[in-house]
Protein backbone atom coordinates (compact mmCIF):
# COMPACT_ATOMS: atom_id res chain seq x y z
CA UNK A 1 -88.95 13.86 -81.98
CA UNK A 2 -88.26 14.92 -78.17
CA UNK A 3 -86.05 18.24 -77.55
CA UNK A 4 -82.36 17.18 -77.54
CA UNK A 5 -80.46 19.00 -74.27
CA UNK A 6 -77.59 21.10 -74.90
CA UNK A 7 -75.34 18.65 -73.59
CA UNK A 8 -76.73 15.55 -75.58
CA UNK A 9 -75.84 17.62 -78.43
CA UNK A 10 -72.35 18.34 -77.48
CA UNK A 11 -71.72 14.65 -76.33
CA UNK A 12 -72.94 13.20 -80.36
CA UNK A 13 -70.97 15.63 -81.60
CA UNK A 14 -67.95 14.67 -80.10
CA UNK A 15 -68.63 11.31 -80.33
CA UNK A 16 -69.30 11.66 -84.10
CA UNK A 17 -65.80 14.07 -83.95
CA UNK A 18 -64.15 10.89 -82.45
CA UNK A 19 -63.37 12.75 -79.89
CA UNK A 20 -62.53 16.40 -80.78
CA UNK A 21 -64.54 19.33 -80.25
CA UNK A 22 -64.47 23.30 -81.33
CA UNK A 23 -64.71 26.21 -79.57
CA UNK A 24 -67.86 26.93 -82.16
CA UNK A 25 -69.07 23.51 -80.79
CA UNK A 26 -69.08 24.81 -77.45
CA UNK A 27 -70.11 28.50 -78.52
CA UNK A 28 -72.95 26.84 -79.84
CA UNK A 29 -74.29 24.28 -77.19
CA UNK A 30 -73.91 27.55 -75.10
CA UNK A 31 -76.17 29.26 -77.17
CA UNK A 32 -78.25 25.92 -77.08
CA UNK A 33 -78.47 26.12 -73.37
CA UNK A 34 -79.76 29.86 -73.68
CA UNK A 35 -82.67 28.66 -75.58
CA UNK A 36 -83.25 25.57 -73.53
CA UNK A 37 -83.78 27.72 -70.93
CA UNK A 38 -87.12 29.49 -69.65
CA UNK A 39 -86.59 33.05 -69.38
CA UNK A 40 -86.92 32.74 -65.18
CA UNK A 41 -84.45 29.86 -65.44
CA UNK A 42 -82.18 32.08 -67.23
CA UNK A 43 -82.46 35.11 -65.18
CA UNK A 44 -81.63 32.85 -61.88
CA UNK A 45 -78.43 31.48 -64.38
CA UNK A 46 -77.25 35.30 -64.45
CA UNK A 47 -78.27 36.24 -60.86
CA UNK A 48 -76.31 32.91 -59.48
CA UNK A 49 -73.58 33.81 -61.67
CA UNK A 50 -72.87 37.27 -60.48
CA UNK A 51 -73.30 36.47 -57.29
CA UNK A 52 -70.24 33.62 -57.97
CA UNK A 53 -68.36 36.38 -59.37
CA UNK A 54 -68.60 38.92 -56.68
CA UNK A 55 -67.91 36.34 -53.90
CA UNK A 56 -64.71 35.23 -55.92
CA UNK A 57 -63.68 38.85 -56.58
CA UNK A 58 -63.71 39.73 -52.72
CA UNK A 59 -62.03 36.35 -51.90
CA UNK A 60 -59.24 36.51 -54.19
CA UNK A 61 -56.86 35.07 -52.55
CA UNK A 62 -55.17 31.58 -52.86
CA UNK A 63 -55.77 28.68 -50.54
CA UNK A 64 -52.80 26.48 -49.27
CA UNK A 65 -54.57 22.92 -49.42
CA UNK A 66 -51.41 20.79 -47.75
């Protein structure tokens, strides 16, 4: 049987939920998606991710889009 994803996972679950999914569903395709992961993979997830965060933190500030 071939690895399911994370998100293959989530989507039969919520299909087989008709449409409703908990926050341990989620929780757990998260934790899923750790173990899906290589190690380097994972380590460029956190990197990105803190980079995201410090970029958003210094640009708080709300756009006016009209």
């Amino acid at each position: 049987m071939e690895k399911q994803t994370p998100v293959e996972w989530l989507a039969l679950r919520y299909h087989h939920r008709q449409g409703y999914l908990s926050q341990n569903d989620i929780a757990e395709a998260k934790e899923m998606e750790k173990q899906y992961l290589s190690p380097y993979e994972l380590w460029q997830k956190e990197k990105y991710g803190n980079i995201i965060k410090e970029d958003e933190a210094q640009h708080d500030v709300e756009t006016d889009l009209d």
